[in-house]
C-alpha atoms as a PDB file:
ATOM      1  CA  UNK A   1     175.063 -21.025 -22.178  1.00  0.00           C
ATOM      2  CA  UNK A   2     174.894 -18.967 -25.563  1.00  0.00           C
ATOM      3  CA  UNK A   3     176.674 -20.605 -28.428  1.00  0.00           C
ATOM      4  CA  UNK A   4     178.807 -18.569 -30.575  1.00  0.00           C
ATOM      5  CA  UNK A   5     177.022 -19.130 -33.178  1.00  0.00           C
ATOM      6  CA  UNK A   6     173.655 -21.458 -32.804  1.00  0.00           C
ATOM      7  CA  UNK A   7     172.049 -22.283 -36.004  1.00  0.00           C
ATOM      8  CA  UNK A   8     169.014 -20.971 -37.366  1.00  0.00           C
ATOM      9  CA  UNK A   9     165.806 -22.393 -35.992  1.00  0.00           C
ATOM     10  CA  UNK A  10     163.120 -21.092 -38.289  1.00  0.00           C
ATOM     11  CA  UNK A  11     165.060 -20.055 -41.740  1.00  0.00           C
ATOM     12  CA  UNK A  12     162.910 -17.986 -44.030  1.00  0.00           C
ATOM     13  CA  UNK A  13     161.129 -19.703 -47.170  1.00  0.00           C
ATOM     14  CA  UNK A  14     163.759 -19.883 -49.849  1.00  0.00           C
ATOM     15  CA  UNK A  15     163.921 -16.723 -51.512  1.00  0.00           C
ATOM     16  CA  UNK A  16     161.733 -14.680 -49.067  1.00  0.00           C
ATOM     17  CA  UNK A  17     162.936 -12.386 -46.562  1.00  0.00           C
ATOM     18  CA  UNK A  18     162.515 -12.626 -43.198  1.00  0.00           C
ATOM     19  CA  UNK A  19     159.795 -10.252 -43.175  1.00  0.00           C
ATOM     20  CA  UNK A  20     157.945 -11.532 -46.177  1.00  0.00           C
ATOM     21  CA  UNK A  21     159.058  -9.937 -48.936  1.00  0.00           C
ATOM     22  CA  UNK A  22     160.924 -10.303 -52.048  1.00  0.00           C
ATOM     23  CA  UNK A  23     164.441 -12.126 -52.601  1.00  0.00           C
ATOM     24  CA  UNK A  24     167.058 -11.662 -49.689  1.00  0.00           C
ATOM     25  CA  UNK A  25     170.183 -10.154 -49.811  1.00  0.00           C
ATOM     26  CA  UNK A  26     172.159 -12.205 -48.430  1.00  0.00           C
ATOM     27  CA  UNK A  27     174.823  -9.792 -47.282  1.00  0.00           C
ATOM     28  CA  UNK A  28     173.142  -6.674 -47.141  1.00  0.00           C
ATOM     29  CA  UNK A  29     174.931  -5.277 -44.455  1.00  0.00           C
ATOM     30  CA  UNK A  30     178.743  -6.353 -44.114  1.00  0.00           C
ATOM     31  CA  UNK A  31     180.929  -5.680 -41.333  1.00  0.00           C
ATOM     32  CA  UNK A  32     184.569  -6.877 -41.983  1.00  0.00           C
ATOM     33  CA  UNK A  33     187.158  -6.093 -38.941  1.00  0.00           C
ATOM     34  CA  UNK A  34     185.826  -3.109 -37.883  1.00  0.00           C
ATOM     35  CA  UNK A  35     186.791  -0.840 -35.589  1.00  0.00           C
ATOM     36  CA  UNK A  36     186.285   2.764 -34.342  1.00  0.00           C
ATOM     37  CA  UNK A  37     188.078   5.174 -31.965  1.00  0.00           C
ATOM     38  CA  UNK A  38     186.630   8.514 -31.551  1.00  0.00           C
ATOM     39  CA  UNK A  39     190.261   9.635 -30.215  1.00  0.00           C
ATOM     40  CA  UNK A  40     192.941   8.353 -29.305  1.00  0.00           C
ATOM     41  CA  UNK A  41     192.991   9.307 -25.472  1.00  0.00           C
ATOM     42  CA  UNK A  42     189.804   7.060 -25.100  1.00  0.00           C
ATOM     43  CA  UNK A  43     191.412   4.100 -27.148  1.00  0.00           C
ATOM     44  CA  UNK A  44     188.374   2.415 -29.144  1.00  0.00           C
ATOM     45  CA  UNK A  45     184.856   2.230 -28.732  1.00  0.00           C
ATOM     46  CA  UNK A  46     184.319  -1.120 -30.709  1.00  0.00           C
ATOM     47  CA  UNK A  47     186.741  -3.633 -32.100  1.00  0.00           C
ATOM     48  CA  UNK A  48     186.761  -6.445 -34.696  1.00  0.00           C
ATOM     49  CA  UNK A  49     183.233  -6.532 -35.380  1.00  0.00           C
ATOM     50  CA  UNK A  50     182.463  -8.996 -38.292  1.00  0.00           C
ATOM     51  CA  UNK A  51     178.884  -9.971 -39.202  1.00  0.00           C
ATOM     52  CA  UNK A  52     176.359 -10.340 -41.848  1.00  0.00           C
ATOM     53  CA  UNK A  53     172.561  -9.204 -42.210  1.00  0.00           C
ATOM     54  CA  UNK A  54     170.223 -10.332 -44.484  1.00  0.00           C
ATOM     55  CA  UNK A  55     167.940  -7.872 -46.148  1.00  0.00           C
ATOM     56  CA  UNK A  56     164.524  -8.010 -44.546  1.00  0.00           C
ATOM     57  CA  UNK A  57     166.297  -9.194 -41.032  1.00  0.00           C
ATOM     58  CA  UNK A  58     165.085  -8.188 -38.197  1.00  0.00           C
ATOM     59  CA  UNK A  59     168.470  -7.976 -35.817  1.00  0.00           C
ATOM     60  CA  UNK A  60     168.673  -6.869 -32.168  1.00  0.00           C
ATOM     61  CA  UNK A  61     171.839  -5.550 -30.594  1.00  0.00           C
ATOM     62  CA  UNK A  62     171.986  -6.172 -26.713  1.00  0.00           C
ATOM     63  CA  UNK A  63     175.062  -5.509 -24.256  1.00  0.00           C
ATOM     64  CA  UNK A  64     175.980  -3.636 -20.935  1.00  0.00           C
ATOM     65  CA  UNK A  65     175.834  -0.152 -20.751  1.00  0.00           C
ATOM     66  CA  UNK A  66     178.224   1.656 -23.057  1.00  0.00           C
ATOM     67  CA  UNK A  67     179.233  -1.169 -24.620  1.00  0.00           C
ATOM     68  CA  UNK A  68     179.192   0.287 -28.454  1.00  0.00           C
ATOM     69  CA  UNK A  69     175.401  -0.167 -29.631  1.00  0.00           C
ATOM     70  CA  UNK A  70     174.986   3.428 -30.346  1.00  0.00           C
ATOM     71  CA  UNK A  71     178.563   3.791 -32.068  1.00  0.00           C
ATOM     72  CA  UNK A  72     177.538   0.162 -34.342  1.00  0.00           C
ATOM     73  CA  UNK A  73     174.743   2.039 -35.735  1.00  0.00           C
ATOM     74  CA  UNK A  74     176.458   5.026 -36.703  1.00  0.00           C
ATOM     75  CA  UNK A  75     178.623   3.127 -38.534  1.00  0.00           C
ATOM     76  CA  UNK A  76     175.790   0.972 -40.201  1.00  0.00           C
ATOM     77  CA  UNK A  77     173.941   4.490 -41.177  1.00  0.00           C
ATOM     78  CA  UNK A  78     177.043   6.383 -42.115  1.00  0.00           C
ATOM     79  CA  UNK A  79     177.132   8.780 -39.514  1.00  0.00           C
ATOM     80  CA  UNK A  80     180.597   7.427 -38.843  1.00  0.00           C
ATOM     81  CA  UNK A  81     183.867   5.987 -40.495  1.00  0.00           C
ATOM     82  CA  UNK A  82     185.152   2.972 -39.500  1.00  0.00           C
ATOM     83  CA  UNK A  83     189.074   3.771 -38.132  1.00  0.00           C
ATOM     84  CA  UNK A  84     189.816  -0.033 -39.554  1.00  0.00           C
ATOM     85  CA  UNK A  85     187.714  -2.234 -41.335  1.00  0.00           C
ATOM     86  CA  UNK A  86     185.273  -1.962 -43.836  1.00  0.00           C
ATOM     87  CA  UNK A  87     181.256  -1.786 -43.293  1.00  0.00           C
ATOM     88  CA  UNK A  88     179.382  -2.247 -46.327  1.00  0.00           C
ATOM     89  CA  UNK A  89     175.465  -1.605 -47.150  1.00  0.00           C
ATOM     90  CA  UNK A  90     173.819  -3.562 -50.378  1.00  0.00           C
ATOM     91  CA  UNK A  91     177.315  -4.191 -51.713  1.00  0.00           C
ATOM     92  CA  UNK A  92     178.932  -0.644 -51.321  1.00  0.00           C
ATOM     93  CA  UNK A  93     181.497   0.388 -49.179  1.00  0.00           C
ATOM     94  CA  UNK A  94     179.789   3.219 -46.970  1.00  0.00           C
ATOM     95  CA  UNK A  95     181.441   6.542 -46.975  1.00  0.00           C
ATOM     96  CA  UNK A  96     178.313   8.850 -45.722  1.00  0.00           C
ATOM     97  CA  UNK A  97     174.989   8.948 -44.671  1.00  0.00           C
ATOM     98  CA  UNK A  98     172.932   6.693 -46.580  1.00  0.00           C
ATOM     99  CA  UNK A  99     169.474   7.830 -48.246  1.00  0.00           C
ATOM    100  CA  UNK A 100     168.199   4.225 -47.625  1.00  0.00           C
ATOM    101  CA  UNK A 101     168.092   4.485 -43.909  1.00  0.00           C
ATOM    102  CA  UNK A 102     165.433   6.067 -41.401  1.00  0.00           C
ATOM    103  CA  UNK A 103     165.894   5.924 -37.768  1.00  0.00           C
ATOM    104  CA  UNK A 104     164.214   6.597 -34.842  1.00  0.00           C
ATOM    105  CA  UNK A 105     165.526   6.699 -31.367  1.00  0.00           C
ATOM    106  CA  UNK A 106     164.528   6.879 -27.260  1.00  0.00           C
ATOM    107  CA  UNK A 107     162.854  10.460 -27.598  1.00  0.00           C
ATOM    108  CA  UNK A 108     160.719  11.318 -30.167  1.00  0.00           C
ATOM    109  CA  UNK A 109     162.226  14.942 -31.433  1.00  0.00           C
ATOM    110  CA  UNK A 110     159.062  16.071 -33.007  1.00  0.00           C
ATOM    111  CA  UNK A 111     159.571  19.569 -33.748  1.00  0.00           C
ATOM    112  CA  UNK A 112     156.969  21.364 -31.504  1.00  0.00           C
ATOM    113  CA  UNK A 113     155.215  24.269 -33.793  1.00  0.00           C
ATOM    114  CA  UNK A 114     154.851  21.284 -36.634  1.00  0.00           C
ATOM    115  CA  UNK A 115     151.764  19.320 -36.597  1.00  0.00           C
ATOM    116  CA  UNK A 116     151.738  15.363 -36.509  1.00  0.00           C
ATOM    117  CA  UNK A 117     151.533  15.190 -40.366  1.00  0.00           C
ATOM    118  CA  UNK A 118     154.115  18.375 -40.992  1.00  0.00           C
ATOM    119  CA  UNK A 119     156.830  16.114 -38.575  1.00  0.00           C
ATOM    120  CA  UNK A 120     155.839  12.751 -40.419  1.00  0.00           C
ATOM    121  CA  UNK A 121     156.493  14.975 -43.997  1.00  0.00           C
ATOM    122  CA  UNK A 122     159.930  16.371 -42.548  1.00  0.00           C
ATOM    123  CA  UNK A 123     162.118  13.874 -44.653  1.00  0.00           C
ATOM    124  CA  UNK A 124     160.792  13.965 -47.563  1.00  0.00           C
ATOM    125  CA  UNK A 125     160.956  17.895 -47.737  1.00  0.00           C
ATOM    126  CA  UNK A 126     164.987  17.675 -46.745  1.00  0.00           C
ATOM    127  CA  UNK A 127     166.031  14.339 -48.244  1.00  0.00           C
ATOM    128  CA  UNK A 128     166.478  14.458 -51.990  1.00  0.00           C
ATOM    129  CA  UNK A 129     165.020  13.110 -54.322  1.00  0.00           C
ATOM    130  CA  UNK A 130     161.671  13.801 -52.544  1.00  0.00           C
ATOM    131  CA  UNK A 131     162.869  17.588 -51.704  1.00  0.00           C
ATOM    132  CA  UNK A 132     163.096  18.623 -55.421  1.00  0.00           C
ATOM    133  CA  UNK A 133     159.824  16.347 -56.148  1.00  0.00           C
ATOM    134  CA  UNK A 134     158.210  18.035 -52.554  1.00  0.00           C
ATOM    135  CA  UNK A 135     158.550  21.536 -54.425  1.00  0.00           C
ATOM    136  CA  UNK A 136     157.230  19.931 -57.563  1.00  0.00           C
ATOM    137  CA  UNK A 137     153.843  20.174 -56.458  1.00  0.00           C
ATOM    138  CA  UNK A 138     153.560  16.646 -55.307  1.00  0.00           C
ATOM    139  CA  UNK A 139     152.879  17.746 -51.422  1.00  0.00           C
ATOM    140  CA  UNK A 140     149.537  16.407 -51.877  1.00  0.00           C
ATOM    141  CA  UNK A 141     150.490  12.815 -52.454  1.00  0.00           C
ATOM    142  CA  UNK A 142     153.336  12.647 -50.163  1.00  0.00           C
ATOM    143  CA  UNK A 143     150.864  14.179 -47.458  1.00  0.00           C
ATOM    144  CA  UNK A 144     148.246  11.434 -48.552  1.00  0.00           C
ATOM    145  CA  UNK A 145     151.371   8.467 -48.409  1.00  0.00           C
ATOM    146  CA  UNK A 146     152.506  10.337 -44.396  1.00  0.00           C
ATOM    147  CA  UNK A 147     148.488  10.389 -43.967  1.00  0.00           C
ATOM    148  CA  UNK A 148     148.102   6.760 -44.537  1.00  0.00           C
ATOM    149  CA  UNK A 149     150.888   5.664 -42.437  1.00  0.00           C
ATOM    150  CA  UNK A 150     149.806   7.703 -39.208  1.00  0.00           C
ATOM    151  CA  UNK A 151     146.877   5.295 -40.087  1.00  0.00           C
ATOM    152  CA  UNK A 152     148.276   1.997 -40.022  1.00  0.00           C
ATOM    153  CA  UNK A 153     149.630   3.121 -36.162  1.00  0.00           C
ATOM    154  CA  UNK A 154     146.577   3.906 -35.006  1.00  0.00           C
ATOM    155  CA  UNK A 155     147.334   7.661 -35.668  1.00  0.00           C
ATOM    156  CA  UNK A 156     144.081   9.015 -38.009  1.00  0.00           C
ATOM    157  CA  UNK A 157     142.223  11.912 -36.985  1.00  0.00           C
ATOM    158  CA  UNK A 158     145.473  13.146 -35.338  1.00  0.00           C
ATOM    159  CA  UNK A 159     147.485  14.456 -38.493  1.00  0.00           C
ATOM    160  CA  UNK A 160     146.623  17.983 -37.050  1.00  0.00           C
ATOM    161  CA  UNK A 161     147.461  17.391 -33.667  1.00  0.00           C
ATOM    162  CA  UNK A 162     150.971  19.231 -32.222  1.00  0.00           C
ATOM    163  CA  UNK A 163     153.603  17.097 -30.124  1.00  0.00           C
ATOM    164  CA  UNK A 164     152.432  18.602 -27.085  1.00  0.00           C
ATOM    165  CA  UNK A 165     148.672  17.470 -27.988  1.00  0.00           C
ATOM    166  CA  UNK A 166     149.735  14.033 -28.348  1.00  0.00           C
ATOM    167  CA  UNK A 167     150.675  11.183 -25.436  1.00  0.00           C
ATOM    168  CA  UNK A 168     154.197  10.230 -25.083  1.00  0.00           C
ATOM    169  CA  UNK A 169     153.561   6.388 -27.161  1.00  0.00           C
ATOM    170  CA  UNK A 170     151.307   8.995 -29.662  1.00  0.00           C
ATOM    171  CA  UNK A 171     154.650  10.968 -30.119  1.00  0.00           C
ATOM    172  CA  UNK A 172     156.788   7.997 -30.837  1.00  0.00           C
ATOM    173  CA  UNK A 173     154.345   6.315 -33.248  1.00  0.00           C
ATOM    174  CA  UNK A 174     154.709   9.613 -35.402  1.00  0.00           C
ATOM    175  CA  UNK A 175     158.480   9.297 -35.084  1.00  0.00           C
ATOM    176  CA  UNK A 176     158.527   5.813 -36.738  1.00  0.00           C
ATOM    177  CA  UNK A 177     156.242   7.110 -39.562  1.00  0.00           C
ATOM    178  CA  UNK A 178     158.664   9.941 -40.262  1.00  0.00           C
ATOM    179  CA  UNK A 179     161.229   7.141 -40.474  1.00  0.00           C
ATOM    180  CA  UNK A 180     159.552   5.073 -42.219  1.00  0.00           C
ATOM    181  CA  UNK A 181     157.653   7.732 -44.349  1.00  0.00           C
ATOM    182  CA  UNK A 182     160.407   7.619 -47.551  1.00  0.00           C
ATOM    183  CA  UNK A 183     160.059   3.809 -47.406  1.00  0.00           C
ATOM    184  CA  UNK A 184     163.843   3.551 -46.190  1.00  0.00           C
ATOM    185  CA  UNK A 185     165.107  -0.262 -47.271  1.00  0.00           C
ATOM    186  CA  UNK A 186     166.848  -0.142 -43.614  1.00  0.00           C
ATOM    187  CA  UNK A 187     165.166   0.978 -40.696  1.00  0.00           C
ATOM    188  CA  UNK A 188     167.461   2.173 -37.770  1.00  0.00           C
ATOM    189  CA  UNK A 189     166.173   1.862 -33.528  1.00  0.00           C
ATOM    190  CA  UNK A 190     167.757   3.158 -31.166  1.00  0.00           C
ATOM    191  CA  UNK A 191     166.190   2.237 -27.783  1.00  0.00           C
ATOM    192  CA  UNK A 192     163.069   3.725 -29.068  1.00  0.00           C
ATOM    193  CA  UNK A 193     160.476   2.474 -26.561  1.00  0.00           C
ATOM    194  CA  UNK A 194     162.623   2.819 -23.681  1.00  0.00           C
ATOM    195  CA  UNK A 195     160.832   6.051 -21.774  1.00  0.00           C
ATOM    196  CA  UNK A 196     157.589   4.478 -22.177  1.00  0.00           C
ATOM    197  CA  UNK A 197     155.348   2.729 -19.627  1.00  0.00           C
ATOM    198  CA  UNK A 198     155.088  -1.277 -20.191  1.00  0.00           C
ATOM    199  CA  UNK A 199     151.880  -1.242 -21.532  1.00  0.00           C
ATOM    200  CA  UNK A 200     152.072   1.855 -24.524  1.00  0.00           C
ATOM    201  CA  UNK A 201     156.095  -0.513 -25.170  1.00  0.00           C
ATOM    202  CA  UNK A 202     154.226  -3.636 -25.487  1.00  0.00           C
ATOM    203  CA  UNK A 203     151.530  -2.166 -27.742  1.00  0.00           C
ATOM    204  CA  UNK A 204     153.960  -0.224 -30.098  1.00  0.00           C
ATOM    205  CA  UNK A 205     156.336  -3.918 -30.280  1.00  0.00           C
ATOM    206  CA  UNK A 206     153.016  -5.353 -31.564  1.00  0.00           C
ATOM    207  CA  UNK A 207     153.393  -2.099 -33.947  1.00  0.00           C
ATOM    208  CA  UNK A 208     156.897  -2.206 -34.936  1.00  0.00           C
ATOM    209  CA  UNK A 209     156.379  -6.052 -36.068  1.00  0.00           C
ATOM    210  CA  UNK A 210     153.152  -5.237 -38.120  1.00  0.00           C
ATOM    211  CA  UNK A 211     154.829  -2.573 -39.732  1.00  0.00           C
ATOM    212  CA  UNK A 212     157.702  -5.010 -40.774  1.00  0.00           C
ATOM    213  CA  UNK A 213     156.156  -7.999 -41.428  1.00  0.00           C
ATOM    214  CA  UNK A 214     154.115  -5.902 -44.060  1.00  0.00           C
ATOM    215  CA  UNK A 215     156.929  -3.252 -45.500  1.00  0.00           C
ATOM    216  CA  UNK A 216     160.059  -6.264 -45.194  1.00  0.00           C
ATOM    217  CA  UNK A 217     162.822  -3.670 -44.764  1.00  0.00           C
ATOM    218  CA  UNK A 218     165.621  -4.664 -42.312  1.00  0.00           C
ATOM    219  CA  UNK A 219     165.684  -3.254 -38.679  1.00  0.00           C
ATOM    220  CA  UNK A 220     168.748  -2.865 -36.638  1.00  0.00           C
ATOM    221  CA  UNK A 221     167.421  -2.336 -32.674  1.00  0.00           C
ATOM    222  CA  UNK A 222     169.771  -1.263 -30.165  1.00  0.00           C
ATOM    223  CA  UNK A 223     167.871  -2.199 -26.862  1.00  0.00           C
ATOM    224  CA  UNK A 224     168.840  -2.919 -23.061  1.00  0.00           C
ATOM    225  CA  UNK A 225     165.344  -4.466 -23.342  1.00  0.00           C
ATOM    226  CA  UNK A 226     165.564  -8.838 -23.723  1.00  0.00           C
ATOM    227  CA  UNK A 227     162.038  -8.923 -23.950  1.00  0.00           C
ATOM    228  CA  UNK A 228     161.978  -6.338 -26.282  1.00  0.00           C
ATOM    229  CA  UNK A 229     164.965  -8.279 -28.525  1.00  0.00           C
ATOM    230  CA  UNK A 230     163.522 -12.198 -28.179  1.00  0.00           C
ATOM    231  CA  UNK A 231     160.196 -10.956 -29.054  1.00  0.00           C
ATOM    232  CA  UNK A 232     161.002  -9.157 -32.099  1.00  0.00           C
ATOM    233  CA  UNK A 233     164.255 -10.265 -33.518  1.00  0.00           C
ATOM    234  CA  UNK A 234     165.097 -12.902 -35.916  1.00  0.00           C
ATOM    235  CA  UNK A 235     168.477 -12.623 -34.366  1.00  0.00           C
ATOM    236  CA  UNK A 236     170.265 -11.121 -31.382  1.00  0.00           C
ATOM    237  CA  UNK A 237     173.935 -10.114 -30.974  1.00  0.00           C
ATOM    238  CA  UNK A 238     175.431  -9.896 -27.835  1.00  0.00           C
ATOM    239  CA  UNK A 239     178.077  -7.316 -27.201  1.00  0.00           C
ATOM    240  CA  UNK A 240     181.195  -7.298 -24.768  1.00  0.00           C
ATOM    241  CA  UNK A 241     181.635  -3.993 -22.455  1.00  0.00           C
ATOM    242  CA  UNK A 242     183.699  -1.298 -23.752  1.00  0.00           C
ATOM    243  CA  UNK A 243     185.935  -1.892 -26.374  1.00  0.00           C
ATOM    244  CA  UNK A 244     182.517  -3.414 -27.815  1.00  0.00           C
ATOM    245  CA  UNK A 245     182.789  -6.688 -29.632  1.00  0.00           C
ATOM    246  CA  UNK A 246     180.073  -9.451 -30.297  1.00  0.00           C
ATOM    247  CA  UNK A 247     180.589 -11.982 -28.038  1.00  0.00           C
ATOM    248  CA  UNK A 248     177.829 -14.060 -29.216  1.00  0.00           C
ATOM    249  CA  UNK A 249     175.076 -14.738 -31.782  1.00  0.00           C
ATOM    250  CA  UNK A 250     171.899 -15.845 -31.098  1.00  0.00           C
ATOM    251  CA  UNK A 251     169.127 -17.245 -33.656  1.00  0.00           C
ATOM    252  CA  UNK A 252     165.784 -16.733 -31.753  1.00  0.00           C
ATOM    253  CA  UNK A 253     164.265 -19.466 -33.614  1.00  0.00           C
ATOM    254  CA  UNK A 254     160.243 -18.531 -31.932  1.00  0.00           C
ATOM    255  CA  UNK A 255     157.744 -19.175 -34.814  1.00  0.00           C
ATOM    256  CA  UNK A 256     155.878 -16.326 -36.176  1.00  0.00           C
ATOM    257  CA  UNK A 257     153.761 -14.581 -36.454  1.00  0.00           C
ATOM    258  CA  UNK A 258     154.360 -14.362 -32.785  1.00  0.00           C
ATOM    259  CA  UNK A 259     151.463 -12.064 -30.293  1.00  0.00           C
ATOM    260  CA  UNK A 260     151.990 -11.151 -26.475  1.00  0.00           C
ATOM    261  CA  UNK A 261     151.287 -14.414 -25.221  1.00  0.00           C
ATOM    262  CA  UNK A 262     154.174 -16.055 -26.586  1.00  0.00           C
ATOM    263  CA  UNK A 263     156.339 -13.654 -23.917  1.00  0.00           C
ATOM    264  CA  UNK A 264     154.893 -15.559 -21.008  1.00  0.00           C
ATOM    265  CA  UNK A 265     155.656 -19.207 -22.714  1.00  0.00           C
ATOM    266  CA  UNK A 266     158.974 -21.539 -21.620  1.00  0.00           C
ATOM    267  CA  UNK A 267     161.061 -20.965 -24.708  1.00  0.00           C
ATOM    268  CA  UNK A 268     160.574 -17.511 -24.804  1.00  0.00           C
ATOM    269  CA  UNK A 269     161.607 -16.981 -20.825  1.00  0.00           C
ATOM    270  CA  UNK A 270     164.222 -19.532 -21.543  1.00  0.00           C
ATOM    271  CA  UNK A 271     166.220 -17.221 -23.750  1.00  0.00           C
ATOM    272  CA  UNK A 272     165.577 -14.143 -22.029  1.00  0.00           C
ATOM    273  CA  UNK A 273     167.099 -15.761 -18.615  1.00  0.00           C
ATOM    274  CA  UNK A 274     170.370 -17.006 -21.272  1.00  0.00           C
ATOM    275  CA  UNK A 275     170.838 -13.472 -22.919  1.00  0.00           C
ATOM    276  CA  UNK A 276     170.294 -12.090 -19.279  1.00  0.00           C
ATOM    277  CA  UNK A 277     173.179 -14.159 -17.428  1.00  0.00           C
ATOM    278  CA  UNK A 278     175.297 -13.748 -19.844  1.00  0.00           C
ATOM    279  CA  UNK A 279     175.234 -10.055 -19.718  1.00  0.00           C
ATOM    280  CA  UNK A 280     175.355 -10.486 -16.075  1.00  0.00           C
ATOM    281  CA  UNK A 281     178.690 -11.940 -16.282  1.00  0.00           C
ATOM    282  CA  UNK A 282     179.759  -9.475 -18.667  1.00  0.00           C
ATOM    283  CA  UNK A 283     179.175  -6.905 -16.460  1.00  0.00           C
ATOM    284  CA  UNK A 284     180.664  -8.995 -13.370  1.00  0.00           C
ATOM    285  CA  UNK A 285     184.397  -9.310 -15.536  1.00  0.00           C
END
């Protein structure tokens, strides 16, 4: 059984984020009675969804099938208005797309006739104030900054590469870089490992928590993936079908720095099998 609300098992160092780095906000991202209908033939899409995330969090959002994950982080990023309720990012009531934010989602969306390192660069040539600074003359350093992030993935040597050149878990390594490449404070997932084969997932999770645990920006992941969530996550959020609302919140409370192995250990099976029945029941009501 999931408790609303269980409490937290392996609280960050006081003032330190989750992820290591400076002083947490503790309510970095706000969401006070929200709720969203995109009309109102199909009534809403989520409803009364409260909760708080720290910055440098790492949160996972987990639920049935059409259950709202998608539409929660539109509303976190901006791409959406909240029909009631107020959702708030580093203290500010958000009324559009933020600047802060890259995302990344299932496909990559590399733009084919761009090279590896000319799709990594693609934010920081549309997204001001890096646009007026890109035609500044500073494409050199920004392509030296994309350069040594395709690095740190395991990416060098294929900067000049095209989508088409590259394997699909090449592809979606370059599509975290370009969301990561204007060092975004909040880092946006939507079930971005999800058409890859078990192997290239578990290799990029390994990835995705380097990344973090070195950069400590916050990462919202919408995943139908447990494994995926318990291994990752700081905390996971259960949602209700359709109208979405979190039905639970759980602290994962696995030490870290935590490495494949730890996915084949009791506690870690333990909470997958709880997140997993009570989405089953979800689904059954």
């Amino acid at each position: 059984m999931i408790p609303a609300a269980a409490p937290a098992a392996h609280a960050p160092a006081a003032g330190r984020t989750p992820g290591g780095g400076a002083r947490a906000a503790e309510r970095f991202i706000e969401f006070d009675g929200v709720y969203l209908a995109y009309d109102e033939a199909s009534g809403n899409a989520i409803e009364d969804i409260g909760l708080t995330i720290r910055e440098g969090e790492f949160v996972a959002i987990v639920g049935p099938s059409g259950c709202g994950k998608s539409t929660f982080m539109k509303l976190c990023s901006g791409l959406r208005r909240p029909t009631q309720g107020a959702v708030r990012v580093d203290g500010a009531a958000v009324g559009g797309p933020l600047k802060i934010v890259g995302m990344a989602f299932q496909n990559s969306n590399l733009l084919p006739w761009r090279t590896t390192l000319d799709n990594v660069l693609l934010p920081l040539e549309i997204v001001e104030p890096f646009r007026s600074q890109f035609r500044q003359k500073r494409r050199t350093e920004f392509a030296d900054r994309a350069r040594a992030l395709l690095a740190t993935v395991g990416l060098q040597g294929y900067e000049d590469k095209y989508p088409w050149e590259l394997s699909g878990g090449m592809q979606q390594r370059a599509s975290i870089c370009r969301a990561l490449v204007h060092e975004p404070r909040l880092l946006m997932l939507d079930e971005p490992f999800a058409a890859l084969d078990a192997f290239t997932r578990e290799e990029l999770w390994c990835t995705l928590r380097d990344l973090w645990s070195a950069r400590g920006f916050t990462v919202v992941l919408v995943t139908h993936d447990l494994r995926e969530a318990v291994f990752l996550a700081d905390t996971v959020y259960v949602m209700s079908k359709r109208p979405g609302r979190i039905l639970a919140r759980r602290e994962v409370g696995i030490p870290r720095p935590r490495d494949l192995e730890v996915t084949y250990e009791e506690p870690f099976t333990e909470l997958v099998h709880e997140l997993r029945e009570r989405i089953g029941r979800i689904r059954r009501a």
